[in-house]
PDB file of N, CA and C in Angstrom:
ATOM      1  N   UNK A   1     -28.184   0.221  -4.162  1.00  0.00           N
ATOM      2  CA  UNK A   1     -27.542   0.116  -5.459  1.00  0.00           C
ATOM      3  C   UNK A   1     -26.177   0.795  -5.503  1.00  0.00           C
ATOM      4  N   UNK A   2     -25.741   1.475  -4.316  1.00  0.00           N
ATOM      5  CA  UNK A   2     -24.878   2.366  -4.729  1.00  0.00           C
ATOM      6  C   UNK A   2     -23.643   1.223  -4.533  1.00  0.00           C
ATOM      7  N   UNK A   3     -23.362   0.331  -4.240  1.00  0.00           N
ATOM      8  CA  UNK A   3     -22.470  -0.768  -4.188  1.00  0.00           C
ATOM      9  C   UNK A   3     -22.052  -1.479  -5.435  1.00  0.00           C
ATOM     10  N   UNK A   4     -23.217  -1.008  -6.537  1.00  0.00           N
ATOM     11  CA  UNK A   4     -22.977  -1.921  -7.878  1.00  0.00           C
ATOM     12  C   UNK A   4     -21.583  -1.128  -8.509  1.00  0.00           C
ATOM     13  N   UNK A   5     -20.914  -1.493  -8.694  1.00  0.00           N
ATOM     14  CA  UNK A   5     -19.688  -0.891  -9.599  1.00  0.00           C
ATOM     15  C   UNK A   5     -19.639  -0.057 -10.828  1.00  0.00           C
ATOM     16  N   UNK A   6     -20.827  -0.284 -11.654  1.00  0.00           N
ATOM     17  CA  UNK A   6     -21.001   0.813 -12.679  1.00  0.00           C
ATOM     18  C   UNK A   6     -22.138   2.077 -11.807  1.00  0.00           C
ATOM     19  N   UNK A   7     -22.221   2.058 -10.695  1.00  0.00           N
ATOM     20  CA  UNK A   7     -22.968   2.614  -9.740  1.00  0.00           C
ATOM     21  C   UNK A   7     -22.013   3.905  -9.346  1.00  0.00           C
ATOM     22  N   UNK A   8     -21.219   3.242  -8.749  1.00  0.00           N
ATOM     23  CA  UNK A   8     -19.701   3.874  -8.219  1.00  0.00           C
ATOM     24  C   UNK A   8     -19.451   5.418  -8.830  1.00  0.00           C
ATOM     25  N   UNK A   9     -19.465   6.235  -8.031  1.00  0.00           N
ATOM     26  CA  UNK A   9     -18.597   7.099  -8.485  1.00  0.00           C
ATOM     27  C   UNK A   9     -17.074   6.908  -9.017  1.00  0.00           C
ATOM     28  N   UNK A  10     -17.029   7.653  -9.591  1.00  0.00           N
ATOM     29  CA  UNK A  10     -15.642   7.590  -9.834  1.00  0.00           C
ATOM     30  C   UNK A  10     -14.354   7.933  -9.144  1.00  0.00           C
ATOM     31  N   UNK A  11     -14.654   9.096  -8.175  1.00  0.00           N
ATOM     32  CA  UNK A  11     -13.267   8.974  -7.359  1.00  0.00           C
ATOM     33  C   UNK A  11     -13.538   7.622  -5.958  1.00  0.00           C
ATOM     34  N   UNK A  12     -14.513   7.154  -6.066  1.00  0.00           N
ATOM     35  CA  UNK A  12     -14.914   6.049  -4.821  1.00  0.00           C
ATOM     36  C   UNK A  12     -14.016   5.028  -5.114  1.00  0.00           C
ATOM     37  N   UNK A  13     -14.163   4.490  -6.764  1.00  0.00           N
ATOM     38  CA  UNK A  13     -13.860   3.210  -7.345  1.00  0.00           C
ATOM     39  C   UNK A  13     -12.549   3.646  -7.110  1.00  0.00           C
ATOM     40  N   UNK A  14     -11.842   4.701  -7.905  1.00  0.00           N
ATOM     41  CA  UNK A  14     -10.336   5.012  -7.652  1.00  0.00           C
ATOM     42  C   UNK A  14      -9.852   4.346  -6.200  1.00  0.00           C
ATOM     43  N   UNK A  15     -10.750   5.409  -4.944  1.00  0.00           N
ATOM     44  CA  UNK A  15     -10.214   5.045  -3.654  1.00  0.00           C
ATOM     45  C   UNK A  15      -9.820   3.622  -3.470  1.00  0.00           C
ATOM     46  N   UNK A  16     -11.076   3.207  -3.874  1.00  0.00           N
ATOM     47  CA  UNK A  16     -11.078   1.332  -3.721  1.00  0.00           C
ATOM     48  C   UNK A  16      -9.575   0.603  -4.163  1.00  0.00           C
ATOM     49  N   UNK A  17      -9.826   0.909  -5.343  1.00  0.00           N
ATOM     50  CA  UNK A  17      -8.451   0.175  -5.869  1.00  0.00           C
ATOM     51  C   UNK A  17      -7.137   0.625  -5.227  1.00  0.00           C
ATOM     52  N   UNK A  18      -7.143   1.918  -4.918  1.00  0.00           N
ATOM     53  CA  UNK A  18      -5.809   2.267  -4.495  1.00  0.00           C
ATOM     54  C   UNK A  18      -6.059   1.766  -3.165  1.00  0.00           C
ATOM     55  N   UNK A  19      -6.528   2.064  -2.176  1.00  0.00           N
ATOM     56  CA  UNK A  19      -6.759   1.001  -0.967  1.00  0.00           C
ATOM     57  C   UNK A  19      -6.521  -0.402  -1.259  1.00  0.00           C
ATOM     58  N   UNK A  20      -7.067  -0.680  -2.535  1.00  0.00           N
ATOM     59  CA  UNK A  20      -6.632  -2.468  -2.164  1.00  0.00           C
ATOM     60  C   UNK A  20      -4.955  -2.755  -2.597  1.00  0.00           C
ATOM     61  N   UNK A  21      -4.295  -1.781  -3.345  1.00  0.00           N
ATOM     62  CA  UNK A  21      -2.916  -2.202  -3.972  1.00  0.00           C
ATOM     63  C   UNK A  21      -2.483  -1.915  -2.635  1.00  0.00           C
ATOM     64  N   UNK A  22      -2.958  -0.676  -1.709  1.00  0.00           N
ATOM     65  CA  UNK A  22      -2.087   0.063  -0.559  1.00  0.00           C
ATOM     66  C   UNK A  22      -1.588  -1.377   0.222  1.00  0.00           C
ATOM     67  N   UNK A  23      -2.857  -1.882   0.462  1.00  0.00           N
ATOM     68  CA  UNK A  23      -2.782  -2.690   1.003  1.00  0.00           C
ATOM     69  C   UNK A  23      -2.216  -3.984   0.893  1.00  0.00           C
ATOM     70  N   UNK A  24      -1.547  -4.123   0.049  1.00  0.00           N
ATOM     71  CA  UNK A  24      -1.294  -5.363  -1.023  1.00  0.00           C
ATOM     72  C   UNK A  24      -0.170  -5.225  -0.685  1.00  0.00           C
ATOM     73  N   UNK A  25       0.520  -4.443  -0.600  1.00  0.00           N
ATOM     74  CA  UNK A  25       1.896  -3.682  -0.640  1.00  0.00           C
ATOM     75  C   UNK A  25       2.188  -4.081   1.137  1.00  0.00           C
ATOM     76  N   UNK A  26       1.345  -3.193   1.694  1.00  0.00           N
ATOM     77  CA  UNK A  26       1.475  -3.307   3.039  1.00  0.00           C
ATOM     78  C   UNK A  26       1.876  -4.861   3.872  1.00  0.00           C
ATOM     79  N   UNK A  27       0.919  -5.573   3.315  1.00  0.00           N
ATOM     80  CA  UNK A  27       1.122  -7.337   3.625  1.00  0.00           C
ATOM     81  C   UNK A  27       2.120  -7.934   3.487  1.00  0.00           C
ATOM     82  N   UNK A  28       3.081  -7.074   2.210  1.00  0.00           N
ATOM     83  CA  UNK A  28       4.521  -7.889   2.028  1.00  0.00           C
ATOM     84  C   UNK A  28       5.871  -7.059   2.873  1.00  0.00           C
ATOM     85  N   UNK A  29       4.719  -5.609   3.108  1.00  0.00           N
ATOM     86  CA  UNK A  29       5.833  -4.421   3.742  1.00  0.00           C
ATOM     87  C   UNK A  29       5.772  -4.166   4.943  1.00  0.00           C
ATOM     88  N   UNK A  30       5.163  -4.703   5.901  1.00  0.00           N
ATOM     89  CA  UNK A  30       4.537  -4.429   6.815  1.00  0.00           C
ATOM     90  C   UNK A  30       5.369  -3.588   8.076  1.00  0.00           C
ATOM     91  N   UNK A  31       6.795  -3.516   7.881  1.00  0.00           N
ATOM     92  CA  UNK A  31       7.586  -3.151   9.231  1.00  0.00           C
ATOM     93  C   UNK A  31       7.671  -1.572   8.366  1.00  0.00           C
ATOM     94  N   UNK A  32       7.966  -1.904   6.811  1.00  0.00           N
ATOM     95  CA  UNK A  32       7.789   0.075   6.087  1.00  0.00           C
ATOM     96  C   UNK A  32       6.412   0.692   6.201  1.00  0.00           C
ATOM     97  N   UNK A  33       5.288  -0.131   5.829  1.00  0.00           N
ATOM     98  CA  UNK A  33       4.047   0.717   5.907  1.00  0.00           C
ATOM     99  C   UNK A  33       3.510   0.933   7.080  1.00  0.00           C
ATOM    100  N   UNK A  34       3.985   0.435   8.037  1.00  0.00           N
ATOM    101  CA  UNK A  34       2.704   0.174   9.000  1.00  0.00           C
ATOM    102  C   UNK A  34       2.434   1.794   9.780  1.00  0.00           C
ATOM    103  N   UNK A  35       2.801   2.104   9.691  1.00  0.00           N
ATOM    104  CA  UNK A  35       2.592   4.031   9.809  1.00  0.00           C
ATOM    105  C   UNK A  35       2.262   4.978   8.941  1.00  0.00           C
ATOM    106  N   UNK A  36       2.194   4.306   7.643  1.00  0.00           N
ATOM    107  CA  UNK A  36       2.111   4.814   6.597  1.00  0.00           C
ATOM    108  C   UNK A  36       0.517   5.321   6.466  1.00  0.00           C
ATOM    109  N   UNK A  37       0.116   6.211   5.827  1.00  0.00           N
ATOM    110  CA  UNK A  37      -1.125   6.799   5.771  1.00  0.00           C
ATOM    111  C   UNK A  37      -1.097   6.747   4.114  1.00  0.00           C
ATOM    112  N   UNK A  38      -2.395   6.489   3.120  1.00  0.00           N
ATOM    113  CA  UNK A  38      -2.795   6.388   2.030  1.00  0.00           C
ATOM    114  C   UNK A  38      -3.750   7.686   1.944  1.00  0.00           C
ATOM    115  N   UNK A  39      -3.818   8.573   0.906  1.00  0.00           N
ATOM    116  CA  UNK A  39      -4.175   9.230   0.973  1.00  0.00           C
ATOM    117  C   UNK A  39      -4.583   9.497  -0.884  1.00  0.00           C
ATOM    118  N   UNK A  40      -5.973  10.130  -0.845  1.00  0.00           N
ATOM    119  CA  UNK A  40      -5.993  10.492  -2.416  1.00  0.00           C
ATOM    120  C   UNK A  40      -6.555  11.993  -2.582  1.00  0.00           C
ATOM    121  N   UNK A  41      -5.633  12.762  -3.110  1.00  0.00           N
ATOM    122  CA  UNK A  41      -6.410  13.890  -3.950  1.00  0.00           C
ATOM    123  C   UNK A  41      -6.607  14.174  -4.912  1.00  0.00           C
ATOM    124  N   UNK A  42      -7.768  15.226  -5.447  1.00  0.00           N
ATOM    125  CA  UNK A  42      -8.307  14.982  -6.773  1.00  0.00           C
ATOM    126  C   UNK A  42      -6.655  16.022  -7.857  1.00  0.00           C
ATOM    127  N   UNK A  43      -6.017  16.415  -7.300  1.00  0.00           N
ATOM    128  CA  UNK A  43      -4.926  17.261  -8.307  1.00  0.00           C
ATOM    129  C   UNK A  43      -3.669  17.890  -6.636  1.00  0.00           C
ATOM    130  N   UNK A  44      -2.219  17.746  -7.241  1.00  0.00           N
ATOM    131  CA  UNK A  44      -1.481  18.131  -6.952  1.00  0.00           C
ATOM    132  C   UNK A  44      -1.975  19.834  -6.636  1.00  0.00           C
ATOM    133  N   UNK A  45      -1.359  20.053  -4.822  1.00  0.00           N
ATOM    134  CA  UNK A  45      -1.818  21.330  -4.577  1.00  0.00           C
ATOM    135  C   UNK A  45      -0.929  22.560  -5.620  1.00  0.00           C
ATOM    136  N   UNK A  46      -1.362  23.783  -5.271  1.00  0.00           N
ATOM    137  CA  UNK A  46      -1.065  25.049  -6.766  1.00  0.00           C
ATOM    138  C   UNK A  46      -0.006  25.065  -6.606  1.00  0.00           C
ATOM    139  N   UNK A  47       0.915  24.986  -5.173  1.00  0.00           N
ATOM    140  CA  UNK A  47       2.609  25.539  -5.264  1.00  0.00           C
ATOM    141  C   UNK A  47       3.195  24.422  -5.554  1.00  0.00           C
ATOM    142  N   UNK A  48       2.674  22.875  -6.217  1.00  0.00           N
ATOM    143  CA  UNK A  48       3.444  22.331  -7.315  1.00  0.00           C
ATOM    144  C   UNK A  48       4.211  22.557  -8.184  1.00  0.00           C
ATOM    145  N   UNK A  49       5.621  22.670  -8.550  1.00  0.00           N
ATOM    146  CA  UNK A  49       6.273  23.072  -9.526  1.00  0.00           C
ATOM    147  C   UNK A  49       6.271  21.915 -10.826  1.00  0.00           C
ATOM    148  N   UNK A  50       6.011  20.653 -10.235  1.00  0.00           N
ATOM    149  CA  UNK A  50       6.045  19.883 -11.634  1.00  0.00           C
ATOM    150  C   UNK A  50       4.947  18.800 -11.440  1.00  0.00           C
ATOM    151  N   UNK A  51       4.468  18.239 -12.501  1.00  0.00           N
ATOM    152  CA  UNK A  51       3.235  17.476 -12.110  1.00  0.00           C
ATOM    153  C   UNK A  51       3.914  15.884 -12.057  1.00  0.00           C
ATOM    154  N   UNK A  52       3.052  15.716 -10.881  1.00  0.00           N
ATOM    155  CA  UNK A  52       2.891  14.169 -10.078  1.00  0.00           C
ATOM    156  C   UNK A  52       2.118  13.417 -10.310  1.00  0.00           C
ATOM    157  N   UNK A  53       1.574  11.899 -10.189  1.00  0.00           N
ATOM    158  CA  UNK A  53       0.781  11.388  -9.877  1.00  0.00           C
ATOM    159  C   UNK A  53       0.799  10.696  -8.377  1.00  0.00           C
ATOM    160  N   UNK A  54       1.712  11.193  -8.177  1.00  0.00           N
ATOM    161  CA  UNK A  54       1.644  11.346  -6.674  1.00  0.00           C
ATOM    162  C   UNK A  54       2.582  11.514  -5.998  1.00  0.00           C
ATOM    163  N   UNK A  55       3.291  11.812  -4.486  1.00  0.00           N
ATOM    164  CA  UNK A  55       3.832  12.187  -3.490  1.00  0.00           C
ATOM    165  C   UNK A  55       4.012  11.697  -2.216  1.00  0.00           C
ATOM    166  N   UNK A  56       4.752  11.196  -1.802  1.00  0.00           N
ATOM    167  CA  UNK A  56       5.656  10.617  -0.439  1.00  0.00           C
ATOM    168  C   UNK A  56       5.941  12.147   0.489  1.00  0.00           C
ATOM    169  N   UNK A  57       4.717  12.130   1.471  1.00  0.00           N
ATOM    170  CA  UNK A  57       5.094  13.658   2.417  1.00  0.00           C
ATOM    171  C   UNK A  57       5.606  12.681   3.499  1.00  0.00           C
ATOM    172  N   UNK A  58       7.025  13.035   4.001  1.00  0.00           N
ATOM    173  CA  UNK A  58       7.558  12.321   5.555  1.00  0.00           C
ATOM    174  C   UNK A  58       6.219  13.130   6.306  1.00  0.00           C
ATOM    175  N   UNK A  59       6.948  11.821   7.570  1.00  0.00           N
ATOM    176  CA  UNK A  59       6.517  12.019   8.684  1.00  0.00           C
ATOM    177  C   UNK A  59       7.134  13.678   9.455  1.00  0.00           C
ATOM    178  N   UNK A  60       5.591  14.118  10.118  1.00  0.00           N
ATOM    179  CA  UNK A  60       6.393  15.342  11.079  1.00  0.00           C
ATOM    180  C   UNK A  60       5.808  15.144  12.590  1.00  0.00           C
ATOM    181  N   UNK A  61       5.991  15.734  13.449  1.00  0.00           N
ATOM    182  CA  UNK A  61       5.538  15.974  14.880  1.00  0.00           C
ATOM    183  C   UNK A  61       4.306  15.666  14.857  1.00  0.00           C
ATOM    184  N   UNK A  62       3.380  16.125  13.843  1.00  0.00           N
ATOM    185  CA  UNK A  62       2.332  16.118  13.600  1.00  0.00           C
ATOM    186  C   UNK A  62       1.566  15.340  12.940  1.00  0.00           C
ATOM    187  N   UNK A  63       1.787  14.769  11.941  1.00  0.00           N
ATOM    188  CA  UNK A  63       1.091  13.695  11.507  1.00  0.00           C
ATOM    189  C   UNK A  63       2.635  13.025  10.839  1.00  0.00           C
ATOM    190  N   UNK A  64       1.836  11.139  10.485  1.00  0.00           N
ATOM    191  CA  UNK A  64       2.855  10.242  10.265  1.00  0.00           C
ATOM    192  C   UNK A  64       2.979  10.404   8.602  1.00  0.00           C
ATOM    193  N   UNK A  65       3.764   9.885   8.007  1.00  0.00           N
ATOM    194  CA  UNK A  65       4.243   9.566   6.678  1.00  0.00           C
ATOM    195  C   UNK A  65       3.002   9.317   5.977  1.00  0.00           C
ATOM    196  N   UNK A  66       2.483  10.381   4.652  1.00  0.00           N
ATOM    197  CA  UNK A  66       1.479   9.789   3.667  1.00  0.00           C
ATOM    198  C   UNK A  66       2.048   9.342   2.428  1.00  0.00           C
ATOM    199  N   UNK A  67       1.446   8.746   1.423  1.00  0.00           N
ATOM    200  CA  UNK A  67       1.662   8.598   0.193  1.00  0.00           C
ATOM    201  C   UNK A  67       0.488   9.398   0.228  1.00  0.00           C
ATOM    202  N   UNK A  68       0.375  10.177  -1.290  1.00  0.00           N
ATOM    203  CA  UNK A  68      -0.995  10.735  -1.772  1.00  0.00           C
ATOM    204  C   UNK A  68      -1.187  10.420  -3.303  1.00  0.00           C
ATOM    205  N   UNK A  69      -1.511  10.050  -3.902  1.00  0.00           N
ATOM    206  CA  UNK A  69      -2.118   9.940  -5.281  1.00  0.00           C
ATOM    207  C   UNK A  69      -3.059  11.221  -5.645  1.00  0.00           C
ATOM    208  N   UNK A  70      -2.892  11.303  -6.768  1.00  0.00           N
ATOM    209  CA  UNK A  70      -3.253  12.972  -7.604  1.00  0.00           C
ATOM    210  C   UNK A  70      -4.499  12.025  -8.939  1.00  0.00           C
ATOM    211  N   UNK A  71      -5.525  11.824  -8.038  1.00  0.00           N
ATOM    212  CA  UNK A  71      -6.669  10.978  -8.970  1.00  0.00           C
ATOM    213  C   UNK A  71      -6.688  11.311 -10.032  1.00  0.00           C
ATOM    214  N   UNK A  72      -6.983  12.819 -10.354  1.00  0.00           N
ATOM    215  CA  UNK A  72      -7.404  13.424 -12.002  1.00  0.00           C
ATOM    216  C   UNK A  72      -6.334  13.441 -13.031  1.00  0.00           C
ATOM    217  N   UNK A  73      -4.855  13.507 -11.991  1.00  0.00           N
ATOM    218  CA  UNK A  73      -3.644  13.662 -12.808  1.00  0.00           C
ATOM    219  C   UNK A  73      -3.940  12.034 -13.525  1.00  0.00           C
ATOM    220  N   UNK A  74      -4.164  11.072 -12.858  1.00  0.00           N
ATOM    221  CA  UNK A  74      -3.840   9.867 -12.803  1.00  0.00           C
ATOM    222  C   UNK A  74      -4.549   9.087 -13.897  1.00  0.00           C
ATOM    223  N   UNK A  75      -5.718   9.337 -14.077  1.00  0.00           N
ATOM    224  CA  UNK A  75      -7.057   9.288 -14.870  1.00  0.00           C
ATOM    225  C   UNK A  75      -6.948   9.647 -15.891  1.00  0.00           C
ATOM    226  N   UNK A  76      -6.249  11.264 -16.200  1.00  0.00           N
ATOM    227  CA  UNK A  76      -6.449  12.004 -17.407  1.00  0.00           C
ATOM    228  C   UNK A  76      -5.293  11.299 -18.412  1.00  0.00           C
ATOM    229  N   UNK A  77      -4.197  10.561 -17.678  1.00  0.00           N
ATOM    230  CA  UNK A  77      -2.913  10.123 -18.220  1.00  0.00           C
ATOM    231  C   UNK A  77      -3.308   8.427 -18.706  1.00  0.00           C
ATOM    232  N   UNK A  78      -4.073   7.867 -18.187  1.00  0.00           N
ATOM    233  CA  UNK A  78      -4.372   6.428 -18.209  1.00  0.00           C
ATOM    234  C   UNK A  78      -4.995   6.405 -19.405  1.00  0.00           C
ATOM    235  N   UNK A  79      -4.476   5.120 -20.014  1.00  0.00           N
ATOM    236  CA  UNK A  79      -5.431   4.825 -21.611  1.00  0.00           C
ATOM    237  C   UNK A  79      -6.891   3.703 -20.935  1.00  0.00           C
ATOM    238  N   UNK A  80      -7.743   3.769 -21.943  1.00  0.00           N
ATOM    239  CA  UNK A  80      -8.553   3.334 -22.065  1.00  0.00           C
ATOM    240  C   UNK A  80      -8.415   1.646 -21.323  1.00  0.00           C
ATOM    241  N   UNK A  81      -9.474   1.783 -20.021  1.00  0.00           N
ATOM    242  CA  UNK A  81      -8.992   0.187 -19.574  1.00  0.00           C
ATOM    243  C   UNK A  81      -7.876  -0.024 -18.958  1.00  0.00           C
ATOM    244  N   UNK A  82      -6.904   0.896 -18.669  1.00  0.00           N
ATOM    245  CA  UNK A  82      -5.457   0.905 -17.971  1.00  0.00           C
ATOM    246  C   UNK A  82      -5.794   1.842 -16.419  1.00  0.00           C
ATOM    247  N   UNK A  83      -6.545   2.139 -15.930  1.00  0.00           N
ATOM    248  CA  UNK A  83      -6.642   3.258 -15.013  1.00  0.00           C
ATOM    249  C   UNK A  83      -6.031   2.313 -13.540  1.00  0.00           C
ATOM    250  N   UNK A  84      -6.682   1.200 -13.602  1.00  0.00           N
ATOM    251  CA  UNK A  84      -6.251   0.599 -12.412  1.00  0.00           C
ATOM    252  C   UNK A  84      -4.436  -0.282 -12.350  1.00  0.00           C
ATOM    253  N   UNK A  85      -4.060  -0.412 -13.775  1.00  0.00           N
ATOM    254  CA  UNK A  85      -2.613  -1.134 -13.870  1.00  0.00           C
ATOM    255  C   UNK A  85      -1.747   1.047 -13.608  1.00  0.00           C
ATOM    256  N   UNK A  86      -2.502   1.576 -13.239  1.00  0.00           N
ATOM    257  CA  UNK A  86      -1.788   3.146 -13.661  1.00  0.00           C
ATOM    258  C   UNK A  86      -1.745   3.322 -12.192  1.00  0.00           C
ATOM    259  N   UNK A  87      -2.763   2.819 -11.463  1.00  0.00           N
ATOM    260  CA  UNK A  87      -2.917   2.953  -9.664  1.00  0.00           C
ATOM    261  C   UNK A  87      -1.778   1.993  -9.799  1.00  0.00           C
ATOM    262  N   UNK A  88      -1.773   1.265  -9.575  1.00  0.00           N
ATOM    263  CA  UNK A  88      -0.805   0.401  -9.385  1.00  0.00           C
ATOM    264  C   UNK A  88       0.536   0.271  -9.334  1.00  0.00           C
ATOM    265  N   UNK A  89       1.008   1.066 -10.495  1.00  0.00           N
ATOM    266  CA  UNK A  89       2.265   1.584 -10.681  1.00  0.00           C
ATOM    267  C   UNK A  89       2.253   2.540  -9.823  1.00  0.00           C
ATOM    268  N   UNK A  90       1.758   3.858  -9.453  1.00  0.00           N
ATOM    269  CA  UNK A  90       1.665   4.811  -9.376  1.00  0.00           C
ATOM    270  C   UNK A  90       2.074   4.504  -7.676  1.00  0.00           C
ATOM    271  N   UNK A  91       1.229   3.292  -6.594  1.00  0.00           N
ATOM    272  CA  UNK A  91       1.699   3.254  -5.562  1.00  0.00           C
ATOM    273  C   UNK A  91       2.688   2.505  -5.478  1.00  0.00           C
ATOM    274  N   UNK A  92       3.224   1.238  -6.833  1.00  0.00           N
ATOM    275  CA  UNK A  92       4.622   1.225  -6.235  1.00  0.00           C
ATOM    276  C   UNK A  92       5.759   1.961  -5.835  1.00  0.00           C
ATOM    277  N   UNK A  93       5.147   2.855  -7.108  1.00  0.00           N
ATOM    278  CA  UNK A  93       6.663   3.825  -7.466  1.00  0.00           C
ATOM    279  C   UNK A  93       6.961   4.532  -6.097  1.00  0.00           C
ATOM    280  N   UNK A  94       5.403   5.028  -5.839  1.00  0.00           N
ATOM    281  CA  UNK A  94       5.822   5.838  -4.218  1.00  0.00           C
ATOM    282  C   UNK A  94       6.277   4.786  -2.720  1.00  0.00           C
ATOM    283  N   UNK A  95       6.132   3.604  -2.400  1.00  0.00           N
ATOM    284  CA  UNK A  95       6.425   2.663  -2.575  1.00  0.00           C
ATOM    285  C   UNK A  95       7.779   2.653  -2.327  1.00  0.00           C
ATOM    286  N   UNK A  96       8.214   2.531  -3.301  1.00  0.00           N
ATOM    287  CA  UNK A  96      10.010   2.069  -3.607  1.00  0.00           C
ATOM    288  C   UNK A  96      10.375   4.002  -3.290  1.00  0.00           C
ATOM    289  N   UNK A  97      10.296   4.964  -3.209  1.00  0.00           N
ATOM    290  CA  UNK A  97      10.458   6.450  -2.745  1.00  0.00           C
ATOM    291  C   UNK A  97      10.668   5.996  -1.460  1.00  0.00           C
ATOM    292  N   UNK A  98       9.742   5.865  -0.731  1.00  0.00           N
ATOM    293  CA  UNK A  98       9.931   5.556   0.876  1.00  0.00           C
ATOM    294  C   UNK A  98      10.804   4.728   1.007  1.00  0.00           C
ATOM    295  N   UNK A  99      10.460   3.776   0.322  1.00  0.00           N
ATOM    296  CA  UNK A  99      12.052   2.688   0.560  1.00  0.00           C
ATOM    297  C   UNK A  99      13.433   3.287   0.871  1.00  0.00           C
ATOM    298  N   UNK A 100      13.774   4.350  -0.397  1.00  0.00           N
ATOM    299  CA  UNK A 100      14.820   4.541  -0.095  1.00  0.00           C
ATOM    300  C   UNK A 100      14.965   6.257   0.364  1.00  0.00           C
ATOM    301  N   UNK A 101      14.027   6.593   0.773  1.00  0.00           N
ATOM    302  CA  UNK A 101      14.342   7.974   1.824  1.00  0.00           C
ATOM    303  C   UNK A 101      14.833   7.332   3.177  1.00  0.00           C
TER     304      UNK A 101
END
């Protein structure tokens, strides 16, 4: 049962959707994303100075280029029935960031 959608946790369903826009994105972007790492956390870490719904970390030596989405930021801001048009925006915007770094 855990597959039924009102089943779903809630940061699962989040993942889902943002995985499927990531990916949505990726199909038309494919020479910008294809290194790109998707990533979700539940809140922007503490030495945040201003709040996000999410973040474009470059690439280092060490690991490649993420986007991250800030789930709870993302959720708590979304109206009723809007949570997934809010993912959506949320990875273009980071998205069009990489574009032009």
């Amino acid at each position: 049962m855990a597959d039924v959608p009102a089943r779903q946790r809630r940061s699962d369903s989040f993942a889902r959707v943002a995985a499927e826009e990531f990916a949505r994105f990726r199909a038309k972007e494919p020479a910008l994303l294809a290194e790109v790492v998707l990533a979700v956390d539940a809140v922007p870490p503490a030495s945040s100075t201003e709040p996000a719904f999410g973040r474009v970390f470059p690439a280092t030596a060490a690991r490649p280029t993420h986007i991250v989405l800030y789930r709870r930021v993302i959720e708590y801001h979304a109206t009723s029935g809007q949570r997934d048009d809010l993912i959506a925006e949320v990875v273009a915007d980071q998205v069009e960031i990489l574009r032009h770094s």
